[in-house]
Protein backbone atom coordinates (compact mmCIF):
# COMPACT_ATOMS: atom_id res chain seq x y z
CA UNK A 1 47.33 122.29 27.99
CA UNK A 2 46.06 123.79 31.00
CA UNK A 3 46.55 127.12 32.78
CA UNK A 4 48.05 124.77 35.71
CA UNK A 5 51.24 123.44 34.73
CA UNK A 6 51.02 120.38 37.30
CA UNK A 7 47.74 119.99 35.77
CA UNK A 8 49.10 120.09 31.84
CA UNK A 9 52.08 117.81 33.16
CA UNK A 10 49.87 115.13 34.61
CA UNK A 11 48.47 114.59 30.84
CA UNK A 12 51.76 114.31 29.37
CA UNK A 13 52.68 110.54 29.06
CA UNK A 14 56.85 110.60 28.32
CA UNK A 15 59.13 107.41 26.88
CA UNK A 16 55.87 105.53 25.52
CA UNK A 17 57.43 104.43 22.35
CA UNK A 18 60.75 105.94 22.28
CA UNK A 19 63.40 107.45 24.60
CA UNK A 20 62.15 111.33 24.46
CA UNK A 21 58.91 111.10 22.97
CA UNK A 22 55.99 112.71 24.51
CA UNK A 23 52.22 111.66 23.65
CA UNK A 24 49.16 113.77 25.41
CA UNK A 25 46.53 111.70 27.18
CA UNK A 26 43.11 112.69 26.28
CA UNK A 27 40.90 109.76 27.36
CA UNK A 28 40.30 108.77 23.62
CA UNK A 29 41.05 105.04 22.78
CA UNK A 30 42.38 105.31 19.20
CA UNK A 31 43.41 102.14 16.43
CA UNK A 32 45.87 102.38 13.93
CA UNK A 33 45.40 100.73 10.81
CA UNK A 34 48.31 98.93 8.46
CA UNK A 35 48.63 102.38 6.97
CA UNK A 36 49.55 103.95 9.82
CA UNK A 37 45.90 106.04 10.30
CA UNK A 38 44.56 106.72 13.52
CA UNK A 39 41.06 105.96 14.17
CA UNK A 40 38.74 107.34 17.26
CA UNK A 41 37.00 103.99 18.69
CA UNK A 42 35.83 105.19 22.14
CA UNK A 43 36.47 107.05 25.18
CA UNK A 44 38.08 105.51 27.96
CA UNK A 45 36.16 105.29 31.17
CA UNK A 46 33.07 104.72 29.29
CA UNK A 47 32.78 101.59 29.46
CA UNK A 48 31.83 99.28 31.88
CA UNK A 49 31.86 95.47 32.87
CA UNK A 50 28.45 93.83 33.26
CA UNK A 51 27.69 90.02 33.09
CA UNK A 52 31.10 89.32 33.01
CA UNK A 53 31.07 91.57 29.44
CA UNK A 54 32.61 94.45 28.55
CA UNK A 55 30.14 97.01 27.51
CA UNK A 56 30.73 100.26 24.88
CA UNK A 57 28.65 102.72 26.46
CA UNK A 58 28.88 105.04 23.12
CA UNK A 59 27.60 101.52 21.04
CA UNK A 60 24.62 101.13 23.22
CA UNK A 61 23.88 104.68 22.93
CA UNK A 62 24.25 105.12 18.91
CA UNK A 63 21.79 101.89 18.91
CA UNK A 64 19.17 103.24 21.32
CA UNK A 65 19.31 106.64 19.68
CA UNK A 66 17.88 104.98 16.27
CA UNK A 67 14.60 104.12 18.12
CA UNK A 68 11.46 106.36 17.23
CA UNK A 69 10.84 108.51 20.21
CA UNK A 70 14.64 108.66 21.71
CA UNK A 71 15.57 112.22 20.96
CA UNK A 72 19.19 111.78 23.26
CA UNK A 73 20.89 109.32 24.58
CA UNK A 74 23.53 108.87 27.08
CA UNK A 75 24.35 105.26 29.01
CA UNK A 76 27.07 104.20 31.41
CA UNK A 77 27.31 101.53 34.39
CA UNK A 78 25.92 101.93 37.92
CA UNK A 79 26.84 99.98 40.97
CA UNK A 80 24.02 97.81 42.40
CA UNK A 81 24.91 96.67 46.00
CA UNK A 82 25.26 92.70 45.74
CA UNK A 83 26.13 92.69 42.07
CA UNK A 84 29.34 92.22 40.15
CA UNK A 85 30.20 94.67 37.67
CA UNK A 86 28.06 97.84 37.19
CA UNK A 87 24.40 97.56 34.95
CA UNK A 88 24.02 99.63 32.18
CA UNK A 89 21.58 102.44 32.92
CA UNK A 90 20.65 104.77 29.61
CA UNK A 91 19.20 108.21 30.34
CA UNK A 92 17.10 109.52 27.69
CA UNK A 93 15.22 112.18 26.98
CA UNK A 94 12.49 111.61 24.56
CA UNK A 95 9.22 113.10 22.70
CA UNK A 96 5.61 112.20 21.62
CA UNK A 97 6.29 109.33 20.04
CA UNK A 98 8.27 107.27 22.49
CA UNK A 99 7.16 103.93 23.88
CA UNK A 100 8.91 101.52 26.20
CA UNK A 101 7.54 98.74 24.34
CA UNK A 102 9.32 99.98 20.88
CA UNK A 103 12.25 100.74 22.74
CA UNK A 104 11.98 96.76 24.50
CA UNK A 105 11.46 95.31 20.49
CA UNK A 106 14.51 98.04 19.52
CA UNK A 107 17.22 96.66 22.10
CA UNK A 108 16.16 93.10 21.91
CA UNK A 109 16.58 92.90 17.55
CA UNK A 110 20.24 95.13 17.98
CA UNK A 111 21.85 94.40 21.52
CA UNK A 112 22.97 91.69 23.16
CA UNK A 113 21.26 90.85 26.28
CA UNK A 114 24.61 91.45 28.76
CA UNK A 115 24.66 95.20 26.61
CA UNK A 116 21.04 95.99 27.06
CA UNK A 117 20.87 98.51 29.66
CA UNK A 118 18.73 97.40 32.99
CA UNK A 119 17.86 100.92 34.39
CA UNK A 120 16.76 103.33 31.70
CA UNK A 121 16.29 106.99 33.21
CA UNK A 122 13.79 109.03 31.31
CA UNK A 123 15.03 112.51 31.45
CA UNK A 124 13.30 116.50 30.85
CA UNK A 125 17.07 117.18 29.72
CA UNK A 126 20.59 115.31 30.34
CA UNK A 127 23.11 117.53 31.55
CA UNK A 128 25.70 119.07 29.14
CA UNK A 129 29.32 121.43 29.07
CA UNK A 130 29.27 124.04 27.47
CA UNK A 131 30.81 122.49 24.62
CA UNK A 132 27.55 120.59 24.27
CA UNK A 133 29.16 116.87 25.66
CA UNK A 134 26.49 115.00 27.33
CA UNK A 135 27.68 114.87 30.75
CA UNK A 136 27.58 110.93 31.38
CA UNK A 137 30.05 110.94 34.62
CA UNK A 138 27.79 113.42 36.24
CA UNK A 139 24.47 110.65 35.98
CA UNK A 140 26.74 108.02 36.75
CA UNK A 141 27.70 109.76 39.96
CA UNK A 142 23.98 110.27 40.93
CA UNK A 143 23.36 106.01 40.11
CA UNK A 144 20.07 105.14 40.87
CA UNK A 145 19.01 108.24 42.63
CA UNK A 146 16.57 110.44 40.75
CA UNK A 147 15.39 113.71 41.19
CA UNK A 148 11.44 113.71 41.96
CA UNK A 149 9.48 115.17 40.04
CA UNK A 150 11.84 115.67 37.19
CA UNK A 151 13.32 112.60 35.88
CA UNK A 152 11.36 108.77 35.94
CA UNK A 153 13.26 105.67 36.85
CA UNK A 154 12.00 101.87 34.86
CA UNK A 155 13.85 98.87 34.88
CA UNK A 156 14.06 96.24 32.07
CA UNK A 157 12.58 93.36 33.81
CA UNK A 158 15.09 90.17 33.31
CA UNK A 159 13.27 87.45 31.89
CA UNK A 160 9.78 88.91 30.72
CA UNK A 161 11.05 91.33 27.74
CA UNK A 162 9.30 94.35 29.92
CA UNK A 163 10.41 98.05 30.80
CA UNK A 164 8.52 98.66 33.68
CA UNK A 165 8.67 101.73 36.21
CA UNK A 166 10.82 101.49 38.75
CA UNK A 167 8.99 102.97 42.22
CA UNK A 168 10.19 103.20 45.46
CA UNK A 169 9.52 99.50 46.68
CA UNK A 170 10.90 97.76 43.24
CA UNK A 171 14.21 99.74 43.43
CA UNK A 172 14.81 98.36 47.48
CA UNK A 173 13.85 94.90 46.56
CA UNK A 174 16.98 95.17 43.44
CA UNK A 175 19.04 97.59 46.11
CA UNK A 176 18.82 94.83 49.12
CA UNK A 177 19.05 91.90 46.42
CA UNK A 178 15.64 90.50 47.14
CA UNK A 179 15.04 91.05 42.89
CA UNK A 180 17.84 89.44 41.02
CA UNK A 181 19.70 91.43 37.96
């Protein structure tokens, strides 16, 4: 629990199953198989709908961080004004041996094209607790807004197979809608 009891009783779901039962929410989406095992499939909230899809955030990521180069990975949706849904954006940090184009040939052989993230945000470091959790809800906060200087925005151009950077004038023409997701 928490040291705030209002806090600790806000995570305590009671009568799910049974009269007098009590089950602790931590965000985790489990299974259960015919045995009766649980089994960790995701974390809730990190998800997102694009393309009329539902997208596994952690899935994208384990894919993108089996490309040479990608030394972290971390994706989640961001809200483009005019769009439905949120596009995937995947911040990355990455070494010598990156290149968008193996990246491009990487996502195009093991994602489906709604899953494929359409901002990818090429970072010195992604943020982390303490615990060492790449802090995902703290870049999707931020969106499409990156810190000069530090962290480089490119967009995976629909239609041409491309990852291309993203400057200033590219990201109004997709923020106003004049370049179509």
């Amino acid at each position: 629990g928490y040291t705030d009891a209002v806090a600790t009783a806000s995570k305590v779901l009671a009568d799910v199953f049974a009269p007098g039962d009590a089950w602790f929410r931590t965000g985790d989406l489990m299974r259960r198989d015919a045995a009766g095992y649980y089994y960790f499939v995701d974390r809730l909230g990190s998800g997102f709908r694009w393309k009329g899809e539902n997208v596994s955030s952690s899935e994208v990521a384990a894919v993108i961080m089996r490309c040479p180069g990608v030394t972290d990975a971390v994706v989640f949706g961001v809200a483009v004004e005019g769009t439905e849904g949120r596009a995937g954006m995947a911040a990355l940090t990455i070494d010598d041996d990156f290149r968008p184009e193996t990246l491009m040939a990487h996502m195009l052989a093991h994602l489906p094209s709604y899953a494929r993230p359409v901002f990818l945000r090429l970072c010195d470091q992604i943020p982390a607790t303490a615990t060492f959790k790449l802090q995902q809800e703290q870049l999707a906060r931020e969106g499409l807004s990156v810190h000069e200087g530090t962290d480089s925005l490119w967009f995976n151009e629909p239609g041409t197979d491309r990852i291309v950077p993203c400057d200033a004038g590219l990201l109004h023409a997709i923020t106003t809608g004049a370049r179509r997701l």
